[in-house]
N, C-alpha and C. Protein backbone atom coordinates (compact mmCIF):
# COMPACT_ATOMS: atom_id res chain seq x y z
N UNK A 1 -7.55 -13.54 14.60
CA UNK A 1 -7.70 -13.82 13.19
C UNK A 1 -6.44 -13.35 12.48
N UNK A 2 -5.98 -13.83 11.38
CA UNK A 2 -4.81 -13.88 10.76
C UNK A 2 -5.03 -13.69 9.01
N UNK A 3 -4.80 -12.60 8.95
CA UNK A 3 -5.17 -12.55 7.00
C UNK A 3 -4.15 -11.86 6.40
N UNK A 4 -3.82 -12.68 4.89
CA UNK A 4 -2.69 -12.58 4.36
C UNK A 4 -3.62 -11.80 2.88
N UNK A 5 -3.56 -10.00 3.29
CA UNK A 5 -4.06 -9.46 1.82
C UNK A 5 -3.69 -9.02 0.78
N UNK A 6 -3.90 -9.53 -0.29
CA UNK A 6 -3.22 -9.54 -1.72
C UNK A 6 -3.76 -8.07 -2.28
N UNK A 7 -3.21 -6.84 -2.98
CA UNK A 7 -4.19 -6.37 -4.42
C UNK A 7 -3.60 -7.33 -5.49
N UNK A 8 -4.93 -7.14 -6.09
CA UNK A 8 -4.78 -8.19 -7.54
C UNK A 8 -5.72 -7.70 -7.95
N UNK A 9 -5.35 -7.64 -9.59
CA UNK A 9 -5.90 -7.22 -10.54
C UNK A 9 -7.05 -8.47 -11.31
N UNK A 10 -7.06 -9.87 -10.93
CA UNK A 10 -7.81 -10.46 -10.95
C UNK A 10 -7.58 -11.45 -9.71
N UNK A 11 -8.78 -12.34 -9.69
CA UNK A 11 -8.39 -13.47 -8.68
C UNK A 11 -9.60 -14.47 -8.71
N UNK A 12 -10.10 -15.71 -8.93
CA UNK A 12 -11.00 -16.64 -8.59
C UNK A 12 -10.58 -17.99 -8.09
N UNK A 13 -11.53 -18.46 -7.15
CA UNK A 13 -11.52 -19.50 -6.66
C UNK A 13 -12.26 -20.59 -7.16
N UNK A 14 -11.66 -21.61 -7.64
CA UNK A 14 -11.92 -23.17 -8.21
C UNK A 14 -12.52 -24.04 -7.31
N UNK A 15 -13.65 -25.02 -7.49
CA UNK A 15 -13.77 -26.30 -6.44
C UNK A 15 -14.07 -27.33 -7.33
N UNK A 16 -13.21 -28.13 -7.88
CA UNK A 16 -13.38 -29.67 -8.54
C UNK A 16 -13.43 -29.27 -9.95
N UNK A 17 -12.06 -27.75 -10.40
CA UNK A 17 -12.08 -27.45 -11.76
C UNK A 17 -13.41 -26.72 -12.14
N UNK A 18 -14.11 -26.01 -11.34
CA UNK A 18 -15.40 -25.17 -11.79
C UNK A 18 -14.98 -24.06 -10.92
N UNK A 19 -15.15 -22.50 -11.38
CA UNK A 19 -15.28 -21.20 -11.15
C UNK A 19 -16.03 -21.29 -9.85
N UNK A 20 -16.07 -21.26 -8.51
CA UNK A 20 -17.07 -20.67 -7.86
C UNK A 20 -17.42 -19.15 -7.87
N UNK A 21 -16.29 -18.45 -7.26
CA UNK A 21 -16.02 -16.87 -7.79
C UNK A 21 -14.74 -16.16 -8.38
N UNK A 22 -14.88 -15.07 -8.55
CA UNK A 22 -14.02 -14.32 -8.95
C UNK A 22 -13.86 -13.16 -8.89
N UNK A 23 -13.16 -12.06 -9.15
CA UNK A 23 -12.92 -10.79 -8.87
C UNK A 23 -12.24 -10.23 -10.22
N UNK A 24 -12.63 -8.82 -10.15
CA UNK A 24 -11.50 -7.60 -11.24
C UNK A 24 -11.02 -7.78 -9.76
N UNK A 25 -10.44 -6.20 -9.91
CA UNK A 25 -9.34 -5.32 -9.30
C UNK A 25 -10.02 -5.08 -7.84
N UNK A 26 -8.91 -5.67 -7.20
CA UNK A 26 -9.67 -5.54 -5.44
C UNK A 26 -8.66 -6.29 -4.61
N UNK A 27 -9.06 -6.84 -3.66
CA UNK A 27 -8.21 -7.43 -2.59
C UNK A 27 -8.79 -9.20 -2.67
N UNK A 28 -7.65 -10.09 -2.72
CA UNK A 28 -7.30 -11.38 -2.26
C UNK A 28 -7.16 -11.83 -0.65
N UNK A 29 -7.90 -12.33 0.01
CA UNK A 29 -8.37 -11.80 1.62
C UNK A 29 -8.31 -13.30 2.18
N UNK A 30 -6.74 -13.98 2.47
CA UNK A 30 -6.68 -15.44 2.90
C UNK A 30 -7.43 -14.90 4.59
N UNK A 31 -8.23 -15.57 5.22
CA UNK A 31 -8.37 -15.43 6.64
C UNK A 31 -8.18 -16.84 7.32
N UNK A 32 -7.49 -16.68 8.41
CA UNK A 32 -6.97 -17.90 9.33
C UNK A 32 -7.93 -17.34 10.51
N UNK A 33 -8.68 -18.55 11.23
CA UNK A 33 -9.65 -18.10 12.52
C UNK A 33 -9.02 -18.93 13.53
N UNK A 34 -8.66 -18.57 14.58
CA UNK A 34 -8.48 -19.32 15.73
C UNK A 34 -9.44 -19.43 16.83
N UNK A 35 -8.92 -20.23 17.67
CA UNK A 35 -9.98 -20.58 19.02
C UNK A 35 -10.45 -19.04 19.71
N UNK A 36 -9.53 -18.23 19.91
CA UNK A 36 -9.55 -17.23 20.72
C UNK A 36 -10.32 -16.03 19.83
N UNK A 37 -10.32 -16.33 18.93
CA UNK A 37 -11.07 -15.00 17.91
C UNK A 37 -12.76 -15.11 18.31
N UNK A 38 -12.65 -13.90 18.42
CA UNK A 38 -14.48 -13.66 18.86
C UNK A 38 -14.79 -12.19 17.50
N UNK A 39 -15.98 -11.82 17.41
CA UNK A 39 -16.53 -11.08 16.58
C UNK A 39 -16.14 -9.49 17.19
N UNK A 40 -15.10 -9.44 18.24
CA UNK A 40 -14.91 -7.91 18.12
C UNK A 40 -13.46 -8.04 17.25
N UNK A 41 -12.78 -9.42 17.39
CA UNK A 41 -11.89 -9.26 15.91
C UNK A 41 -12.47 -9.20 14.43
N UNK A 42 -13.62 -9.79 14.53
CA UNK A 42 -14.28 -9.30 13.23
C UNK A 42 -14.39 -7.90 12.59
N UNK A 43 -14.90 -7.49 13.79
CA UNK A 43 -14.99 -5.92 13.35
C UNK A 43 -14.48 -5.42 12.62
N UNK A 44 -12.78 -5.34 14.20
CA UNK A 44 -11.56 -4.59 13.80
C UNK A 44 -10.88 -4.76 12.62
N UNK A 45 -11.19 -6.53 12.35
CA UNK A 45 -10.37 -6.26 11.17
C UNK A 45 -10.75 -6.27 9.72
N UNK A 46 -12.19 -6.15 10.20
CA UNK A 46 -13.38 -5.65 8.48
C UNK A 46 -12.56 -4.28 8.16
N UNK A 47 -12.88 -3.35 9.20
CA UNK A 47 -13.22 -2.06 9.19
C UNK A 47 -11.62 -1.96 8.62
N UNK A 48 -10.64 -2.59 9.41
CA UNK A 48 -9.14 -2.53 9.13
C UNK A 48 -8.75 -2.81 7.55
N UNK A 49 -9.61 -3.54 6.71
CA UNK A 49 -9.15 -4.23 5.53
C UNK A 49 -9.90 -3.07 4.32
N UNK A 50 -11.06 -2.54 4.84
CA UNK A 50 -11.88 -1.67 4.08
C UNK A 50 -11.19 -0.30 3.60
N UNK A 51 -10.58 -0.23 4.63
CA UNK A 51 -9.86 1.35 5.07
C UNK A 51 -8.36 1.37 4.68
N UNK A 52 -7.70 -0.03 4.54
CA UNK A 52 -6.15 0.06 4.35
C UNK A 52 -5.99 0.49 2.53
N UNK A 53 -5.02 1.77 2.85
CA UNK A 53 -4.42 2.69 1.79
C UNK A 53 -3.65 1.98 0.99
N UNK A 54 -3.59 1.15 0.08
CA UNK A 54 -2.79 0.42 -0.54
C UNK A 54 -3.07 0.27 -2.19
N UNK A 55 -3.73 1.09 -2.35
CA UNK A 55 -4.19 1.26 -3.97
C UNK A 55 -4.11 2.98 -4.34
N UNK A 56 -3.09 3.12 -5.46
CA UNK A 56 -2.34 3.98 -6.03
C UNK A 56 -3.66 4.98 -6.70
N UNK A 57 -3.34 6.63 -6.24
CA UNK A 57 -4.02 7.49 -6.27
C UNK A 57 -3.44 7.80 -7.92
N UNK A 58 -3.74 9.13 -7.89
CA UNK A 58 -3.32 9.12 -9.33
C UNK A 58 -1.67 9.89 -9.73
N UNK A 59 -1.44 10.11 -8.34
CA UNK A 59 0.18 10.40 -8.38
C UNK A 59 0.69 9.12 -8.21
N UNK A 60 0.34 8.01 -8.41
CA UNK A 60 0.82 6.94 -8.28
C UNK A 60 1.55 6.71 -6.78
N UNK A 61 0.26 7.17 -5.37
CA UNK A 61 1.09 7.18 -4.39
C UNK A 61 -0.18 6.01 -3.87
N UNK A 62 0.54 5.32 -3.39
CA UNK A 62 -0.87 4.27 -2.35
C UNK A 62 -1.19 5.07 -1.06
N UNK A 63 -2.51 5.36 -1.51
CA UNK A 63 -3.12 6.64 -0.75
C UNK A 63 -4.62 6.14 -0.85
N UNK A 64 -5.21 5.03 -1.57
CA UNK A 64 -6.61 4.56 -1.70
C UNK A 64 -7.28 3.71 -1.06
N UNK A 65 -7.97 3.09 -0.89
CA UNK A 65 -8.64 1.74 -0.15
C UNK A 65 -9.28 1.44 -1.28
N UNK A 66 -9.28 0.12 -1.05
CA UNK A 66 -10.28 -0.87 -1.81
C UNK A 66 -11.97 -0.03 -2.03
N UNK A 67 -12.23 0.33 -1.01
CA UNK A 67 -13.80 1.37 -0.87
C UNK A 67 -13.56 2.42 -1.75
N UNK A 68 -12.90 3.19 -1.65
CA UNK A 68 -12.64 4.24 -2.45
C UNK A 68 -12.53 4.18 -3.82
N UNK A 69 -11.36 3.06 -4.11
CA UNK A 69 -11.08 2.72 -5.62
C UNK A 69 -12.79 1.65 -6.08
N UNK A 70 -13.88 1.79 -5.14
CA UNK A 70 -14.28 0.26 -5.98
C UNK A 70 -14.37 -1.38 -6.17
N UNK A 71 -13.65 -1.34 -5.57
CA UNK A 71 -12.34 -2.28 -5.66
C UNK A 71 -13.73 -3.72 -5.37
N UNK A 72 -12.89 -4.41 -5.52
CA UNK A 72 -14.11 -5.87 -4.71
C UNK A 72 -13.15 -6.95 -3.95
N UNK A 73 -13.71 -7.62 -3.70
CA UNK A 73 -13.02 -8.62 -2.66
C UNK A 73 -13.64 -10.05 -2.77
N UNK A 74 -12.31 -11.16 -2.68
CA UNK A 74 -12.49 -12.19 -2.57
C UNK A 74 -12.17 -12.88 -1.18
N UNK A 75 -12.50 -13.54 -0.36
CA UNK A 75 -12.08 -13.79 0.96
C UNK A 75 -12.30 -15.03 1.15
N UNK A 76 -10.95 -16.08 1.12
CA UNK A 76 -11.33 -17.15 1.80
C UNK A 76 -10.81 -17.57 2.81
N UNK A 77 -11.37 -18.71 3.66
CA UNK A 77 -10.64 -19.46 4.45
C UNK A 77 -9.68 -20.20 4.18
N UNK A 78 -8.81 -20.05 5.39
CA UNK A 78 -7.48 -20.57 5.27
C UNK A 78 -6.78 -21.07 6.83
N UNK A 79 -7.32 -22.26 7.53
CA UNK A 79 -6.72 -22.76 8.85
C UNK A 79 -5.64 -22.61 8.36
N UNK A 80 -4.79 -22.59 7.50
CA UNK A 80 -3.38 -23.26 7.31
C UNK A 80 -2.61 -21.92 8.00
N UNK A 81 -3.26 -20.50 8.01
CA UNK A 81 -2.41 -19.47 8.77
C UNK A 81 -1.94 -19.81 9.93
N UNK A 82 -2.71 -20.33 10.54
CA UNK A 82 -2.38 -20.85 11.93
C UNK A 82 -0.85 -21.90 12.13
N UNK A 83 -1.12 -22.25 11.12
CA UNK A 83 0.45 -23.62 10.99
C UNK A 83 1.87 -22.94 12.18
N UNK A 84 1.78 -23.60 13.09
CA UNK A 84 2.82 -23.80 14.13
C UNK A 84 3.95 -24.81 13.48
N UNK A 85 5.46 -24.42 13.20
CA UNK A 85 5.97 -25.12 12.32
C UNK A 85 7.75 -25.09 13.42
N UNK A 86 7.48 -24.56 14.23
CA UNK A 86 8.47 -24.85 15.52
C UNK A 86 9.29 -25.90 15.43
N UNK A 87 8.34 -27.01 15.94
CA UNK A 87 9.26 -28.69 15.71
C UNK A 87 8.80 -29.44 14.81
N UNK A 88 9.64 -30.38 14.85
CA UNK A 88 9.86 -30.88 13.00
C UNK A 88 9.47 -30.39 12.36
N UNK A 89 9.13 -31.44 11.03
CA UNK A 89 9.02 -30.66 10.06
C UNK A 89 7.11 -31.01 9.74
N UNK A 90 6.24 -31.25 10.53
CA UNK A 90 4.37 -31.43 10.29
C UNK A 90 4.13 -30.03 11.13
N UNK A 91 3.57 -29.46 10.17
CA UNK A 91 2.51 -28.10 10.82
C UNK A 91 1.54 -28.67 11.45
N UNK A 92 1.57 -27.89 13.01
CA UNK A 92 0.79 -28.07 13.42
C UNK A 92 -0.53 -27.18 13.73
N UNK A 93 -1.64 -27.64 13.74
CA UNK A 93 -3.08 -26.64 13.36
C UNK A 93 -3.86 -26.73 15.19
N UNK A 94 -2.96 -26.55 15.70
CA UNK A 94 -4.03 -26.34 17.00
C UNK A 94 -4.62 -25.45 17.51
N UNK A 95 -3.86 -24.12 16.86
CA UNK A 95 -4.53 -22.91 17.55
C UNK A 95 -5.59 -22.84 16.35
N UNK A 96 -6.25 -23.30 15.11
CA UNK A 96 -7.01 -23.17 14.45
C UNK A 96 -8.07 -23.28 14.99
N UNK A 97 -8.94 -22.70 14.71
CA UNK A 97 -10.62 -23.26 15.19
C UNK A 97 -11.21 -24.22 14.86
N UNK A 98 -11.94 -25.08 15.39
CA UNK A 98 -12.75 -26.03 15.10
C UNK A 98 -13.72 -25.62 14.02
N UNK A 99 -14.59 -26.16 13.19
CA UNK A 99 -15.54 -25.34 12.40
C UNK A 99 -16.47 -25.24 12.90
N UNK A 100 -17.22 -25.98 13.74
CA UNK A 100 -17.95 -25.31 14.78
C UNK A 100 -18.11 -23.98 14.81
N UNK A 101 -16.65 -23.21 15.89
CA UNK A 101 -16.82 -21.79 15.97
C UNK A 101 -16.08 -21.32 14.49
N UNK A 102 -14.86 -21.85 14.01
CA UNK A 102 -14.79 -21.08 12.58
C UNK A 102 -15.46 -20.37 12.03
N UNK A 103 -16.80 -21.42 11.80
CA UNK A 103 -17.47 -21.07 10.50
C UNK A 103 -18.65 -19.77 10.41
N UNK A 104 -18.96 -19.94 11.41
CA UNK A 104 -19.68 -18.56 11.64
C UNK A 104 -19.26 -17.34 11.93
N UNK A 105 -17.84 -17.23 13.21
CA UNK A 105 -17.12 -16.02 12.54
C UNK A 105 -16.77 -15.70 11.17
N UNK A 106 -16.08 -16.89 10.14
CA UNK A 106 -16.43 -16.46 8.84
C UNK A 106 -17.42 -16.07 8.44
N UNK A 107 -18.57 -16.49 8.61
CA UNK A 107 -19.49 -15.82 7.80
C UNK A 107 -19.98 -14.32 8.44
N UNK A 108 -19.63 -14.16 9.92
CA UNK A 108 -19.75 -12.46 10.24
C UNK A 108 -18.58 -11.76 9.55
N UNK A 109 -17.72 -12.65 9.53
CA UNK A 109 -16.39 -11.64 8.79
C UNK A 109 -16.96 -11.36 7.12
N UNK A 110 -17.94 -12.03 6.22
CA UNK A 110 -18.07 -11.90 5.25
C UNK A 110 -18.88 -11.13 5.10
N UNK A 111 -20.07 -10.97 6.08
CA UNK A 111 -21.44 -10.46 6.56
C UNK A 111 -20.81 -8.98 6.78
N UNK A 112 -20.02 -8.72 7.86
CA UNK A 112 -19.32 -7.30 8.26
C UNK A 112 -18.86 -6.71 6.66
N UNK A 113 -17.77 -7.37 6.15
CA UNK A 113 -17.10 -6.60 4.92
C UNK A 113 -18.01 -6.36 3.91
N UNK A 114 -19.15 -7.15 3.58
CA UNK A 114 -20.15 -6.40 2.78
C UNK A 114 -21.18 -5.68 3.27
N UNK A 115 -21.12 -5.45 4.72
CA UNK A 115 -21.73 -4.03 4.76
C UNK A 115 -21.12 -2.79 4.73
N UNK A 116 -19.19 -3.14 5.05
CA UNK A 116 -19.00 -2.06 4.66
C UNK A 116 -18.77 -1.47 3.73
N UNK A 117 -18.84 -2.69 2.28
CA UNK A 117 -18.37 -2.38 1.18
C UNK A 117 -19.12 -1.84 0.55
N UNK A 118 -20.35 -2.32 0.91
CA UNK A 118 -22.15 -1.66 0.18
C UNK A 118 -22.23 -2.53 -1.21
N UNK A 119 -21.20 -4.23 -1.08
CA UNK A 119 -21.74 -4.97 -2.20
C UNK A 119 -21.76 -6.18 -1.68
N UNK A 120 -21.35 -7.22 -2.64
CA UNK A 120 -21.33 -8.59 -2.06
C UNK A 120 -20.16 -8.99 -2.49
N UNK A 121 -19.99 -9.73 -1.12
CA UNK A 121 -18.36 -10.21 -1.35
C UNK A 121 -18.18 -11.44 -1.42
N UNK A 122 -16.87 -11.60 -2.63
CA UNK A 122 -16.70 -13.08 -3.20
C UNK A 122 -16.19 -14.13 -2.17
N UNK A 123 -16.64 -15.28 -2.16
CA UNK A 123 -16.12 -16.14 -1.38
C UNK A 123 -15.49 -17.48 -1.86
N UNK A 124 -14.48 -18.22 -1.17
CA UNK A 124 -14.58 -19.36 -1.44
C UNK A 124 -15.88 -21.00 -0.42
N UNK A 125 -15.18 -21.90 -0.65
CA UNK A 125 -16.15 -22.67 0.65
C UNK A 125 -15.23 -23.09 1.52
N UNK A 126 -15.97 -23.08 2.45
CA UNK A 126 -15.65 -23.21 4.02
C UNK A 126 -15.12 -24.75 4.15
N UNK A 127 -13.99 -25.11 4.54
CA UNK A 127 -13.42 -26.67 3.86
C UNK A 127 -12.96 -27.28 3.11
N UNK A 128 -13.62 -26.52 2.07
CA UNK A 128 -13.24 -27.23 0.16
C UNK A 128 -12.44 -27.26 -0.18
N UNK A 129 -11.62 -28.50 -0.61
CA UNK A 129 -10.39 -28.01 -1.17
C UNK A 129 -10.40 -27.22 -2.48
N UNK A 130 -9.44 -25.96 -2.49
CA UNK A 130 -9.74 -24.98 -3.87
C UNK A 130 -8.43 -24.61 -4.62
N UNK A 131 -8.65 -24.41 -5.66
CA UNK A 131 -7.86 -23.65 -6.31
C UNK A 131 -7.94 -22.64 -6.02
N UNK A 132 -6.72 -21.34 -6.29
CA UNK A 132 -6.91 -19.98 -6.18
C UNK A 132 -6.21 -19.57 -7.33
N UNK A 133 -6.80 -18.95 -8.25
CA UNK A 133 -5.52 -18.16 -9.10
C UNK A 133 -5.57 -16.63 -8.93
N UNK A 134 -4.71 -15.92 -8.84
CA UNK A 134 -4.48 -14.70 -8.90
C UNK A 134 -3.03 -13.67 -9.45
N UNK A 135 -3.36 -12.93 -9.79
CA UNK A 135 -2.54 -11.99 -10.37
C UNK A 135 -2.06 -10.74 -9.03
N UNK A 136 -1.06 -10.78 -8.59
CA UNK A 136 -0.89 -10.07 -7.85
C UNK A 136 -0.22 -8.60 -8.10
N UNK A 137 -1.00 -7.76 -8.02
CA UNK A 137 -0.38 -6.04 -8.65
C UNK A 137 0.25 -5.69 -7.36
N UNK A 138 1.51 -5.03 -8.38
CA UNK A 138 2.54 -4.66 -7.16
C UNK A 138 4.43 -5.34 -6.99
N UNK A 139 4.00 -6.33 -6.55
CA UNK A 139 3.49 -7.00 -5.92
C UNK A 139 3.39 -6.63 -4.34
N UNK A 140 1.57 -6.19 -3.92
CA UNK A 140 1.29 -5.88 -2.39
C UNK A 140 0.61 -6.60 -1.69
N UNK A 141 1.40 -7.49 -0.54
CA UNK A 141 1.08 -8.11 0.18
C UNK A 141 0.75 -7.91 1.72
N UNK A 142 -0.02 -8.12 2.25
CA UNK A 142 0.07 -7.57 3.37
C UNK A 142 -0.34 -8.62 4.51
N UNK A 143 0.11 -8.36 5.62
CA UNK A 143 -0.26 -9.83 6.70
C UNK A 143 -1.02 -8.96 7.77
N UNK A 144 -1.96 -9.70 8.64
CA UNK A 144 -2.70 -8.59 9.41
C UNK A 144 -3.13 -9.78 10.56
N UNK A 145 -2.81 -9.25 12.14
CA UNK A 145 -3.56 -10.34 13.16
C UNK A 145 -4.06 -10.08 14.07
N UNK A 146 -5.01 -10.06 14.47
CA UNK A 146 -5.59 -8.99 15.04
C UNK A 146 -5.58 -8.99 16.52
N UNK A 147 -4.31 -10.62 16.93
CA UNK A 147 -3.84 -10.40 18.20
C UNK A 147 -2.38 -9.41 18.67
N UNK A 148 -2.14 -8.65 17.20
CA UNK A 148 -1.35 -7.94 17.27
C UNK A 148 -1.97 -6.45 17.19
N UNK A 149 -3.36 -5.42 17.16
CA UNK A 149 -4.00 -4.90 17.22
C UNK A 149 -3.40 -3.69 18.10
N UNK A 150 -2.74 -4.00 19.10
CA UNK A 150 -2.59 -2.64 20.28
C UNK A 150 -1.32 -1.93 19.85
């Protein structure tokens, strides 16, 4: 799995010009699923996203987690992480997952992060084409894959 995490001070996701969700202050959570991802990458990288120190204590040192500060989370899907862009110039999506298996590791990956968050976490839809707007504080970005883990 492959996730590109934003803090942002706001963030919602659009489908056909209507709000589905939105967020205050929390994490922007693109996730890319591939063929090879099984639910012990889920875990690792719930527990990994819950726990990462990237929100400013009050010495203004990033020393917090999203859990700690509060924080909430928006998380959508995103095959496009996967984009193999090697030759020419068409991305190619093969190591992406089918939605078949996609879609249900997404939803353990959504299922996992709100248990560890102890709320409910924002989503976009699985397919849809969406808008995203967000405000990115910082600006802190972070990339995370969890075939890079060891």
């Amino acid at each position: 799995m492959k996730t590109v995490i934003q803090r942002v001070t706001r963030a919602s996701v659009s489908i056909g010009g209507t709000i589905k969700s939105s967020i205050g202050k929390g994490l922007m959570v693109l996730v890319g699923i591939e063929d090879a991802d099984d639910d012990s990458d889920v875990e690792w990288l719930c527990i990994k996203i819950v726990q990462l120190r990237i929100f400013d204590d009050n010495e203004g040192v990033m020393n917090l987690s999203v859990l700690e500060t509060g924080g909430e989370i928006l998380a959508v899907s995103q095959f496009t992480l996967h984009a193999k862009t090697r030759k020419g110039n068409r991305p190619s999506y093969i190591m992406a997952a089918r939605p078949e298996k996609a879609i249900p590791l997404y939803n353990n990956f959504v299922k996992k992060l709100s248990e560890l968050m102890g709320k409910e976490i924002k989503t976009g839809e699985f397919g849809a084409m969406m808008d995203i707007e967000l405000v990115n504080e910082g600006p802190v970005t972070i990339i995370i894959d969890t075939k890079n883990k060891e």
